[in-house]
PDB file of N, CA and C in Angstrom:
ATOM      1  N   UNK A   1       8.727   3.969  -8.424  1.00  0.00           N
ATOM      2  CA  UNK A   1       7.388   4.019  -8.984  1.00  0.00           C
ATOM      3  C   UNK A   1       6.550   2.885  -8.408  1.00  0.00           C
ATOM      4  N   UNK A   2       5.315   3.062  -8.040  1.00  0.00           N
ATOM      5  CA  UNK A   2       4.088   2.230  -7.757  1.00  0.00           C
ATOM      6  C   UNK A   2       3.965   1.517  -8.569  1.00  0.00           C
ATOM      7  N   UNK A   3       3.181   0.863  -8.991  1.00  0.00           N
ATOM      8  CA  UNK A   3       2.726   0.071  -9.903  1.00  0.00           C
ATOM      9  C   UNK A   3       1.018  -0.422  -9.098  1.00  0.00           C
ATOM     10  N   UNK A   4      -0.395  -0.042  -9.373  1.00  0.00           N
ATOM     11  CA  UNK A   4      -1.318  -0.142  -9.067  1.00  0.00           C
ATOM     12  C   UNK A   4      -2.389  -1.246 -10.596  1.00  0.00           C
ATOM     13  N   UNK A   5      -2.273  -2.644 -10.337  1.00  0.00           N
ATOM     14  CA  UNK A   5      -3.131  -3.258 -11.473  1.00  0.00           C
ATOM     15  C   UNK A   5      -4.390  -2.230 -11.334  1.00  0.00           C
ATOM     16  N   UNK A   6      -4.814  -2.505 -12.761  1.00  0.00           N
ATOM     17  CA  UNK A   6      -6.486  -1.686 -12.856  1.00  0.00           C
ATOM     18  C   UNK A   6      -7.606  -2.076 -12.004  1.00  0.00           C
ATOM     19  N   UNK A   7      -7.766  -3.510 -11.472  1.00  0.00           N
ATOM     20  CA  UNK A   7      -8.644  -4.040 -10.624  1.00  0.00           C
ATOM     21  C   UNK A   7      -7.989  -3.427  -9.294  1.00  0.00           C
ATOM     22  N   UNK A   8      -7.120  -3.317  -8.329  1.00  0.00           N
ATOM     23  CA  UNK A   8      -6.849  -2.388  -7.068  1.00  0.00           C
ATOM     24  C   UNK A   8      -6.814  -1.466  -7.300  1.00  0.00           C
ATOM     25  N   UNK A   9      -6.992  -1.172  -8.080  1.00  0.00           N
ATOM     26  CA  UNK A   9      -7.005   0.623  -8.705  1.00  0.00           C
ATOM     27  C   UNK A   9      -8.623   1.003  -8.804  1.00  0.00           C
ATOM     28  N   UNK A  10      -9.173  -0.185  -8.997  1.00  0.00           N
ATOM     29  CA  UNK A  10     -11.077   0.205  -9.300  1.00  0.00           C
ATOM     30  C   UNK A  10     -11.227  -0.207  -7.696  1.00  0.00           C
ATOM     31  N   UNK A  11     -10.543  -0.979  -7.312  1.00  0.00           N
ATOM     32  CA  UNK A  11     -11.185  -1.200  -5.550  1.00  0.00           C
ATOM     33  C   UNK A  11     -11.034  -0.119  -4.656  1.00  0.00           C
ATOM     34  N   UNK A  12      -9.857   0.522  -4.830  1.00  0.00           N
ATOM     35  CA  UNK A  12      -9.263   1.423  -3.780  1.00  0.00           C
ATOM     36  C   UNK A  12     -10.517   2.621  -4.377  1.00  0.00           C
ATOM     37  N   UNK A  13     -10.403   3.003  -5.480  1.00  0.00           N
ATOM     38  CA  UNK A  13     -11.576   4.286  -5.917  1.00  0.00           C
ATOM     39  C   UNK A  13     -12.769   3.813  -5.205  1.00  0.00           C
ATOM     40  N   UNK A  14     -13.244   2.933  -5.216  1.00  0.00           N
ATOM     41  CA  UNK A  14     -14.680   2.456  -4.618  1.00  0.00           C
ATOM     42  C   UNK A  14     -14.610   2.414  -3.225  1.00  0.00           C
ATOM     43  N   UNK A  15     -13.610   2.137  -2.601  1.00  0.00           N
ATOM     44  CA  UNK A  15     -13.547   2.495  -1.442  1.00  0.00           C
ATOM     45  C   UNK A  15     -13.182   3.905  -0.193  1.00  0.00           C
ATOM     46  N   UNK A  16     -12.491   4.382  -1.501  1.00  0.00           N
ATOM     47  CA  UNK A  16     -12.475   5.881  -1.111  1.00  0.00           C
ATOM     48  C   UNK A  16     -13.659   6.604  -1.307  1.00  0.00           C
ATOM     49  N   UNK A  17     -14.359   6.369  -2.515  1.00  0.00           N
ATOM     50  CA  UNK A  17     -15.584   7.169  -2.851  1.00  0.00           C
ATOM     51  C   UNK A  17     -16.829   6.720  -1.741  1.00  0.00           C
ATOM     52  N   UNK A  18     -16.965   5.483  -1.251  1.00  0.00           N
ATOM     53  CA  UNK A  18     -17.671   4.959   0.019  1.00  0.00           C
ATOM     54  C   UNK A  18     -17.154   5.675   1.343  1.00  0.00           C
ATOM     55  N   UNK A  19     -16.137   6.298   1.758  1.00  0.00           N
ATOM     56  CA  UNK A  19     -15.632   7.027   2.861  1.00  0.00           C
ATOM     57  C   UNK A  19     -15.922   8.288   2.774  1.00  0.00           C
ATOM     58  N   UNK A  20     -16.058   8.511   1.614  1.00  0.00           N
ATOM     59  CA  UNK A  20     -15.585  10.581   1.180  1.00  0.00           C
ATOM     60  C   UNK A  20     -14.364  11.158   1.430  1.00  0.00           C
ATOM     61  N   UNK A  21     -13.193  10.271   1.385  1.00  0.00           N
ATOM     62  CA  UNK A  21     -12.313  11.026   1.745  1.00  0.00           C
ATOM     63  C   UNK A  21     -11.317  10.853   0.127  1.00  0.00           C
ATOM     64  N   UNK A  22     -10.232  12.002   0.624  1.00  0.00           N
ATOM     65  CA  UNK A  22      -9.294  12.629  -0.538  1.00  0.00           C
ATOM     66  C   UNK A  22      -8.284  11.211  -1.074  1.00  0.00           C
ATOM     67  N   UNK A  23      -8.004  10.083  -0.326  1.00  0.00           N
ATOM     68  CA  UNK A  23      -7.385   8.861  -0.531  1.00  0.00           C
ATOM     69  C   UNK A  23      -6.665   8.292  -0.030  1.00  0.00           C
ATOM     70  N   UNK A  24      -5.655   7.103  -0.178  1.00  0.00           N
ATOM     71  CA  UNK A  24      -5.355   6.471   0.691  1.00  0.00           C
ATOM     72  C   UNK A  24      -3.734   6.591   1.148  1.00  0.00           C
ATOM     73  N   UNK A  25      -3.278   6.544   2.558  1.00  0.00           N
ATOM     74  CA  UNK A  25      -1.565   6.655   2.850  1.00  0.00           C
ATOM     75  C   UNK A  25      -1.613   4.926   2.802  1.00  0.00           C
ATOM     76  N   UNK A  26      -0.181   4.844   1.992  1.00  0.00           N
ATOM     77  CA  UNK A  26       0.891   3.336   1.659  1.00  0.00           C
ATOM     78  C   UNK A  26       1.841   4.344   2.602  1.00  0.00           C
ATOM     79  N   UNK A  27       1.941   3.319   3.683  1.00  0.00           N
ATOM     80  CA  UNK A  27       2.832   3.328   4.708  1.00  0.00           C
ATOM     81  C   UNK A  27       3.784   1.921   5.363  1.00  0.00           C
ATOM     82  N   UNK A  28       4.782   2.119   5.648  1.00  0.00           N
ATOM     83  CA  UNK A  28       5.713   0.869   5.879  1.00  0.00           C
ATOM     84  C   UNK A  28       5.659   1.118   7.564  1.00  0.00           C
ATOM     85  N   UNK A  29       5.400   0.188   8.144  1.00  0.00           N
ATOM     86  CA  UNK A  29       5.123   0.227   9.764  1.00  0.00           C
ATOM     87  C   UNK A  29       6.135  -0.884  10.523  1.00  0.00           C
ATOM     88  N   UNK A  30       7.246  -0.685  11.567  1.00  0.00           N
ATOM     89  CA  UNK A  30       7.455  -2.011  12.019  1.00  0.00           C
ATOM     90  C   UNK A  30       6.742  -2.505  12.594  1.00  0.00           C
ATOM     91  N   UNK A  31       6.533  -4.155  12.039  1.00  0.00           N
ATOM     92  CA  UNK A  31       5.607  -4.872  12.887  1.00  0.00           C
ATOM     93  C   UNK A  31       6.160  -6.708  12.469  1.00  0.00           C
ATOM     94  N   UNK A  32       5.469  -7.597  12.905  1.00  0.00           N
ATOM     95  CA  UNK A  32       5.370  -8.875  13.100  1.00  0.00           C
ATOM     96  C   UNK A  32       7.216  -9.387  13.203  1.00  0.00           C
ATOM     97  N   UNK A  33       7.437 -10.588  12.768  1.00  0.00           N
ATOM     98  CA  UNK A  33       8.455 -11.247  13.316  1.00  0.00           C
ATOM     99  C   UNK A  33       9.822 -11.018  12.240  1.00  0.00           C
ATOM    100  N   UNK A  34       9.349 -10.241  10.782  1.00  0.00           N
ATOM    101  CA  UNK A  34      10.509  -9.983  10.076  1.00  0.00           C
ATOM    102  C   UNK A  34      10.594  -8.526  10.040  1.00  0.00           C
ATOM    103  N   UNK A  35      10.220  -7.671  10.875  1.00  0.00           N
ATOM    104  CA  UNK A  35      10.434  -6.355  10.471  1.00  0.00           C
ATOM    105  C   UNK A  35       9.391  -5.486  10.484  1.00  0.00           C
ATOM    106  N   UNK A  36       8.720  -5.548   9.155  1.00  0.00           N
ATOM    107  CA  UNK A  36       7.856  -4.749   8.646  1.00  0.00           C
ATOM    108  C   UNK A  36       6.304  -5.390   7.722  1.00  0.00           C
ATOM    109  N   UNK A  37       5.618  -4.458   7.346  1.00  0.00           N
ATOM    110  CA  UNK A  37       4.367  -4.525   6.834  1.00  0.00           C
ATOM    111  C   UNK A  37       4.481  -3.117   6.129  1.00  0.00           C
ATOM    112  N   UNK A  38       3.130  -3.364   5.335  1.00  0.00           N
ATOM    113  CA  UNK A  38       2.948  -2.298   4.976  1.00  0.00           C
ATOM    114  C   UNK A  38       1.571  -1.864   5.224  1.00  0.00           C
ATOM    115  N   UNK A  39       1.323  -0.490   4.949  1.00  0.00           N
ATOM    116  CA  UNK A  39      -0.296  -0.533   5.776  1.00  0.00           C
ATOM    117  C   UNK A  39      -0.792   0.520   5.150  1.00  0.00           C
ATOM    118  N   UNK A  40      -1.994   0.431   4.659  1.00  0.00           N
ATOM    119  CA  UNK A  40      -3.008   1.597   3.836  1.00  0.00           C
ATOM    120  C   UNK A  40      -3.832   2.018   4.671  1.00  0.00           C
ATOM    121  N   UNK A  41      -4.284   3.180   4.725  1.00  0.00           N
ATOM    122  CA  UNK A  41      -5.129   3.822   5.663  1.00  0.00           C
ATOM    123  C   UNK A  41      -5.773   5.056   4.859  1.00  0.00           C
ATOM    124  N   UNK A  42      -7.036   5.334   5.482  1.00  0.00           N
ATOM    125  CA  UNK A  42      -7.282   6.440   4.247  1.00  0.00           C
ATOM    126  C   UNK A  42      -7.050   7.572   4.708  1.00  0.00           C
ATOM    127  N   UNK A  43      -6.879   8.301   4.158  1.00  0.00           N
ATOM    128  CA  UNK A  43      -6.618   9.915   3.750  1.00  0.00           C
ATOM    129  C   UNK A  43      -7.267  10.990   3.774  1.00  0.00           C
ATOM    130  N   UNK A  44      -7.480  12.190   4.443  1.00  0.00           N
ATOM    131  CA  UNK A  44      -8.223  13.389   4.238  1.00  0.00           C
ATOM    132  C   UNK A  44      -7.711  14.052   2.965  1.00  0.00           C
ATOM    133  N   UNK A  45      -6.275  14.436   3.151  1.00  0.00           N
ATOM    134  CA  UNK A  45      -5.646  15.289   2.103  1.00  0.00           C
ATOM    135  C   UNK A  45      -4.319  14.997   2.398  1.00  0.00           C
ATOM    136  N   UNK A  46      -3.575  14.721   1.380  1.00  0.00           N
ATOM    137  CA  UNK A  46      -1.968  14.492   1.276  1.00  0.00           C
ATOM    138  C   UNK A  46      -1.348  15.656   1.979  1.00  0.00           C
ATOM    139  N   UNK A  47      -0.097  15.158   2.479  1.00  0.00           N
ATOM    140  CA  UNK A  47       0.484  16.576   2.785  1.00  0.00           C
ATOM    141  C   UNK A  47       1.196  17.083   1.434  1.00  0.00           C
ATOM    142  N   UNK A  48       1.254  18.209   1.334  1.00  0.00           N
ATOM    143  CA  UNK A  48       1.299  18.731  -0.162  1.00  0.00           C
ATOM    144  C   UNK A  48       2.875  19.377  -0.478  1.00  0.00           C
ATOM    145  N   UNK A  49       3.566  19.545   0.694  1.00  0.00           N
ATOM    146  CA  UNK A  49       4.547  19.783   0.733  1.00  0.00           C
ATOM    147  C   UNK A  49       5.701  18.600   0.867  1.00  0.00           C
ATOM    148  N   UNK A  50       5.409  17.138   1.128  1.00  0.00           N
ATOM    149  CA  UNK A  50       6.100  15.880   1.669  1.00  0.00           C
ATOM    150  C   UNK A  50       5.750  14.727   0.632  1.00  0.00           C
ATOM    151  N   UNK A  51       4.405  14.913   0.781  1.00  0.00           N
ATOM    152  CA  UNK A  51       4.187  13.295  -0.054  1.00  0.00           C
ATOM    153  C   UNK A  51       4.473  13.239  -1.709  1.00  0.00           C
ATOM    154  N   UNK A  52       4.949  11.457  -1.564  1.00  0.00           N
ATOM    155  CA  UNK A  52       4.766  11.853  -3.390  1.00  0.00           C
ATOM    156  C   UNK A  52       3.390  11.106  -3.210  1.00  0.00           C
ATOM    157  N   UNK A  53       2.360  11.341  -4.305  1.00  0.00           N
ATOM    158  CA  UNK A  53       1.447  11.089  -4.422  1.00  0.00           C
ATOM    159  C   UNK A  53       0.804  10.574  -6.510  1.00  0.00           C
ATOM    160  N   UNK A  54       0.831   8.676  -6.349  1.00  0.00           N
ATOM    161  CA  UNK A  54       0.912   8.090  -7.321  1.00  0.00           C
ATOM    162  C   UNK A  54      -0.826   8.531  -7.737  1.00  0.00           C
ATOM    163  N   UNK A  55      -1.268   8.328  -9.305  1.00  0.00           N
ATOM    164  CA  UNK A  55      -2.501   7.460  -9.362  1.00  0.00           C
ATOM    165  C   UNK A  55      -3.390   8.770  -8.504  1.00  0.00           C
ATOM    166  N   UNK A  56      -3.203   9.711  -8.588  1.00  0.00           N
ATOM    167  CA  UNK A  56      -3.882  10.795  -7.921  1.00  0.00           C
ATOM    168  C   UNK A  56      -4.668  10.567  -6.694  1.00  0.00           C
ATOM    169  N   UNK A  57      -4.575   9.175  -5.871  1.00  0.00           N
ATOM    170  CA  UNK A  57      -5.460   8.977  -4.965  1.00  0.00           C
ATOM    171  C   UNK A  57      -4.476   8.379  -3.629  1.00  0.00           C
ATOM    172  N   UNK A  58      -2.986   7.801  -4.397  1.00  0.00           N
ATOM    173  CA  UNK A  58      -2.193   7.290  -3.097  1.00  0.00           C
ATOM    174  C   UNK A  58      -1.151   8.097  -2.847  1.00  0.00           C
ATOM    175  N   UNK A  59      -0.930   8.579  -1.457  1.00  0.00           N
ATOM    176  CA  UNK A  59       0.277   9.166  -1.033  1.00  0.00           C
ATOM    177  C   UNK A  59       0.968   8.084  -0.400  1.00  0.00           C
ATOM    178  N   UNK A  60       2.614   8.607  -0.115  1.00  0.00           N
ATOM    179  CA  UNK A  60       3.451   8.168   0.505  1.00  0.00           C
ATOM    180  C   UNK A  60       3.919   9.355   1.096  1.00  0.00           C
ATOM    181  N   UNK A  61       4.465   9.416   2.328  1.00  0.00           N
ATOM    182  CA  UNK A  61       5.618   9.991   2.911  1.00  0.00           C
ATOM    183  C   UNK A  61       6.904   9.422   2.281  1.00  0.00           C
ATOM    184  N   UNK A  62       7.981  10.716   2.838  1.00  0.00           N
ATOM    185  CA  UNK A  62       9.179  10.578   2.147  1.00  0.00           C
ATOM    186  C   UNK A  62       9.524   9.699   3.254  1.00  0.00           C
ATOM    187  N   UNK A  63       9.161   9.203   4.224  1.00  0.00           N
ATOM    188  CA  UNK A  63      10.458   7.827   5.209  1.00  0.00           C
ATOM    189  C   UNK A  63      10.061   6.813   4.368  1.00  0.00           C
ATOM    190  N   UNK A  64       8.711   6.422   3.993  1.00  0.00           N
ATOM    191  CA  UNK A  64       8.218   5.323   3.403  1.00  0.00           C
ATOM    192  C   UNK A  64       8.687   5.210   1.915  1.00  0.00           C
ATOM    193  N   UNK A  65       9.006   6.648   1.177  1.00  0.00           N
ATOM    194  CA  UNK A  65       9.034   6.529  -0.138  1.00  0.00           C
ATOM    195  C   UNK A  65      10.471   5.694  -0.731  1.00  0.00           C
ATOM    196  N   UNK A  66      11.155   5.964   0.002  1.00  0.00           N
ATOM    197  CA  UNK A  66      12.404   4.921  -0.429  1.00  0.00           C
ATOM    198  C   UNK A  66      12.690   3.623  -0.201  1.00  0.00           C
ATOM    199  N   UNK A  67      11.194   3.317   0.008  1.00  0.00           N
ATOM    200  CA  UNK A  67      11.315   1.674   0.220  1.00  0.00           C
ATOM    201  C   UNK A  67      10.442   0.554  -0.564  1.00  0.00           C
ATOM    202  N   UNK A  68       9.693   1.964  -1.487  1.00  0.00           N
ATOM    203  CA  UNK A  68       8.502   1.376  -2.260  1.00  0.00           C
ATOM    204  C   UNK A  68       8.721   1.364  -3.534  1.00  0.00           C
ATOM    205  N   UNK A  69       9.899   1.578  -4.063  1.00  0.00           N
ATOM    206  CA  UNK A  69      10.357   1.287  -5.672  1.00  0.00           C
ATOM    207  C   UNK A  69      10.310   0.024  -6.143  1.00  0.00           C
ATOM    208  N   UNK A  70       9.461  -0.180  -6.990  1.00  0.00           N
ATOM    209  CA  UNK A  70       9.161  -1.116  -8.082  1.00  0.00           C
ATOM    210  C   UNK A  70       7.971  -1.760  -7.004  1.00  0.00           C
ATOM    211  N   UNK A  71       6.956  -1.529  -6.229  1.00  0.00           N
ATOM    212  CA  UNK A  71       6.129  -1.641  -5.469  1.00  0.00           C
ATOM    213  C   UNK A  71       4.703  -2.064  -6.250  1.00  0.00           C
ATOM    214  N   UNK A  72       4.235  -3.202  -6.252  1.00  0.00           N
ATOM    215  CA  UNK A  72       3.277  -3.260  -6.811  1.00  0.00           C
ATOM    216  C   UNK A  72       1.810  -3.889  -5.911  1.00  0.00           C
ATOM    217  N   UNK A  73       0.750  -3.374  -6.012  1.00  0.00           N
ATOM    218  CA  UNK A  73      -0.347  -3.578  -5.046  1.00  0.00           C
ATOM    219  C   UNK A  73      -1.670  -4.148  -6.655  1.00  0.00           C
ATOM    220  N   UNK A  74      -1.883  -5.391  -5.767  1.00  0.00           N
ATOM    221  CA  UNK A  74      -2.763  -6.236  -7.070  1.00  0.00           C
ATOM    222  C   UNK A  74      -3.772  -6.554  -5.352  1.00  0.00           C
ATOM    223  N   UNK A  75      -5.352  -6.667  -6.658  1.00  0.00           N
ATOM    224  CA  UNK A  75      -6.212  -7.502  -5.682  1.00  0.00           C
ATOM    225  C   UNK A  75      -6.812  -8.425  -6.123  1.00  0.00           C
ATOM    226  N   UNK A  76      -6.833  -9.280  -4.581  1.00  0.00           N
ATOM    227  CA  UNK A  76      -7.178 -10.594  -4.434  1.00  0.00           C
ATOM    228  C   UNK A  76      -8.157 -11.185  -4.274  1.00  0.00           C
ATOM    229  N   UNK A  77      -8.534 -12.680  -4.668  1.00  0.00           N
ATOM    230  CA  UNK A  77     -10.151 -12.514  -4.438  1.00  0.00           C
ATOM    231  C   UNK A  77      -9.604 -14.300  -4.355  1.00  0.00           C
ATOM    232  N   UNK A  78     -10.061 -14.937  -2.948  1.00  0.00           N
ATOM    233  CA  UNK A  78      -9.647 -16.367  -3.081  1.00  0.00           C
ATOM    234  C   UNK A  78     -10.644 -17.032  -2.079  1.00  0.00           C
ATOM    235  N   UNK A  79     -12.014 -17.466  -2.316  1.00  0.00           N
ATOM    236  CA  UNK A  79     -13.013 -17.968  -1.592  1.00  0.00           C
ATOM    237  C   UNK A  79     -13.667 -16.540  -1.766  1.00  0.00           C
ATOM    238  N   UNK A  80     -14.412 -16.600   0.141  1.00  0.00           N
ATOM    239  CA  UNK A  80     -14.609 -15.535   0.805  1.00  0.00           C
ATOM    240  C   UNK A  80     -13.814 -14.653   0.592  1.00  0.00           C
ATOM    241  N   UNK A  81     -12.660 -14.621   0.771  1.00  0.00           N
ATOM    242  CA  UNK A  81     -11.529 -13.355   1.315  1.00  0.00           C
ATOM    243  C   UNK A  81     -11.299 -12.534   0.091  1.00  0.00           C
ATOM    244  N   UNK A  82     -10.706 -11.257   0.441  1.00  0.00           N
ATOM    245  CA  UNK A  82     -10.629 -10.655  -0.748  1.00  0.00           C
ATOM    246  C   UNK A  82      -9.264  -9.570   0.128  1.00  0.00           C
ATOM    247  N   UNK A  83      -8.365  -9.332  -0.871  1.00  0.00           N
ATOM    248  CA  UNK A  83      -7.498  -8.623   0.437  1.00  0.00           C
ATOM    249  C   UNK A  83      -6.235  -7.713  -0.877  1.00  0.00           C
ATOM    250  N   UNK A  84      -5.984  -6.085  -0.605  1.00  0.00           N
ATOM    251  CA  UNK A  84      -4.904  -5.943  -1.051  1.00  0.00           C
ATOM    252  C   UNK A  84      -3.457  -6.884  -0.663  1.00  0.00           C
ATOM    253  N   UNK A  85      -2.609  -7.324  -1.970  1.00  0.00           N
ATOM    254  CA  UNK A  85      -1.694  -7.454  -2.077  1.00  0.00           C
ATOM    255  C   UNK A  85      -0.550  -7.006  -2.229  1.00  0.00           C
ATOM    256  N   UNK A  86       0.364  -6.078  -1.053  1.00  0.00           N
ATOM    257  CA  UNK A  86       1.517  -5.583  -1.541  1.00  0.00           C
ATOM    258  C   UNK A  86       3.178  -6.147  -1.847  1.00  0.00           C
ATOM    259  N   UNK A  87       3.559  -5.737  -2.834  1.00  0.00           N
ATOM    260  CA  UNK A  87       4.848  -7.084  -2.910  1.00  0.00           C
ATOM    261  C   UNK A  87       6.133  -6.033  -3.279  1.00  0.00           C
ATOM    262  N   UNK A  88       6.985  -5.797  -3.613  1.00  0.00           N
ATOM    263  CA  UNK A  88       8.007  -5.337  -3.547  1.00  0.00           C
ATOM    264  C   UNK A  88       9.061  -6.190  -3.651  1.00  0.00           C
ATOM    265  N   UNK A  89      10.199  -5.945  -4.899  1.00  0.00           N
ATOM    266  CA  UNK A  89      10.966  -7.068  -5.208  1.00  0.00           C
ATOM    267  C   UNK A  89      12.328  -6.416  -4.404  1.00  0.00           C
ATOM    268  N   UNK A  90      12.044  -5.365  -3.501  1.00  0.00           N
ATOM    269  CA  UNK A  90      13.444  -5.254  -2.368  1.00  0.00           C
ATOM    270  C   UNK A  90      13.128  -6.005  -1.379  1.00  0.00           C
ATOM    271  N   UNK A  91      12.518  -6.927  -1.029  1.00  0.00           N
ATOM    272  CA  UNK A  91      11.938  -7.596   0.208  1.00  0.00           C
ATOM    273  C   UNK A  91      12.851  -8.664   0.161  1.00  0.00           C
ATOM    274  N   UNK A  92      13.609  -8.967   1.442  1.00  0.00           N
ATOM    275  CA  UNK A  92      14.498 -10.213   1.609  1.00  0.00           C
ATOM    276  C   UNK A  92      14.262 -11.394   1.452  1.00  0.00           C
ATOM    277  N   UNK A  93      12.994 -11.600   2.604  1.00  0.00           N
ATOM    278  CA  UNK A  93      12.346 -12.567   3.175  1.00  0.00           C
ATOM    279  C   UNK A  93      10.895 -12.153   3.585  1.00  0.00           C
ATOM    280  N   UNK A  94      10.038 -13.165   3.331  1.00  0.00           N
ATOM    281  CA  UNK A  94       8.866 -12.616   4.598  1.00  0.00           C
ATOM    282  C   UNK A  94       8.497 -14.130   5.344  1.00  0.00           C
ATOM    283  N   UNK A  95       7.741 -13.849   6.438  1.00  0.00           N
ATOM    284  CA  UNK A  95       7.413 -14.747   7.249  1.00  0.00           C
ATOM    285  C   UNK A  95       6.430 -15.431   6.850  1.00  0.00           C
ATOM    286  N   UNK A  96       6.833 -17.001   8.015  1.00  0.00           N
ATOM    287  CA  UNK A  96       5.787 -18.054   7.358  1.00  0.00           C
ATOM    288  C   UNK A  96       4.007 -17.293   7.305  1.00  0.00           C
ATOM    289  N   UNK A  97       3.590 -16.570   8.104  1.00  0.00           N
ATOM    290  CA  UNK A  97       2.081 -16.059   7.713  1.00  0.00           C
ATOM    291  C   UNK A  97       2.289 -14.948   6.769  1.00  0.00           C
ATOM    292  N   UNK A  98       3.244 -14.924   5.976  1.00  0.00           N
ATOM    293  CA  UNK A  98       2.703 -13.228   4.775  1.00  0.00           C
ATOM    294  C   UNK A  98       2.784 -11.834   5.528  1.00  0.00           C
ATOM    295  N   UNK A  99       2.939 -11.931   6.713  1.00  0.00           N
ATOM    296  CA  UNK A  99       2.199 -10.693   7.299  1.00  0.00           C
ATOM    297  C   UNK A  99       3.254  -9.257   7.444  1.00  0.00           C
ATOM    298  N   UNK A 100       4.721  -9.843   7.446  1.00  0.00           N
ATOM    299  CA  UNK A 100       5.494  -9.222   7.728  1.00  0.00           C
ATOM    300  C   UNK A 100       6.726  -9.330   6.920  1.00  0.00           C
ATOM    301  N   UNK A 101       8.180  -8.905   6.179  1.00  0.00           N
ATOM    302  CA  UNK A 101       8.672  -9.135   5.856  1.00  0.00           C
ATOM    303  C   UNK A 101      10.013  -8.076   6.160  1.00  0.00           C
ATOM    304  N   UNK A 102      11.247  -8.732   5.287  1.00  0.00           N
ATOM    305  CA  UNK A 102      12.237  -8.001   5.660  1.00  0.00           C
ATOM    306  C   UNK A 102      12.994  -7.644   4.422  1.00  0.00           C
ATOM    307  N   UNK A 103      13.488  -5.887   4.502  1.00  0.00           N
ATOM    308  CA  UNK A 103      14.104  -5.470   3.520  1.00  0.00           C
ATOM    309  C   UNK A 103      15.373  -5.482   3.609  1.00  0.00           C
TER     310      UNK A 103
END
């Protein structure tokens, strides 16, 4: 299960409703120096036959879906910056910049 606080939950709607599109893919990508990231991108339409789809607005694919249990996405607001937070308590390690981590 996802876990989406109500404030990334009012950001992601506002930002989908600013695109026009159907909502956003939570996807796990390899990248940086521990592995992985995770990466949101928006959405036309879920695939309807594959994804599970939380919160009526986020899909996952099934490669990604078994890696996002107990997955929680909170947003941030620290100065200027403002940035989804994804965290996941299967994560080993992540690297000294945040950017990447390992399951």
């Amino acid at each position: 299960m996802i876990e989406i606080t109500d404030e990334a939950l009012a950001k992601l709607k506002e930002r989908i409703a600013d695109k026009q599109v159907w909502g956003i893919r939570l996807s796990l990508k390899p990248n940086g120096c521990n592995g992985y990231s995770y990466d949101l991108s928006y959405l036309e339409e879920p695939n309807v036959s594959g994804d599970a789809v939380f919160y009526e607005i986020v899909a996952v694919d099934p490669m990604t879906f078994s890696y996002v249990d107990s997955l929680t996405i909170e947003w941030k607001e620290e100065g200027l910056s403002q940035w989804f937070e994804i965290r996941s308590p299967n994560e080993v390690a992540r690297c000294g910049c945040g950017e990447s981590f390992t399951l």
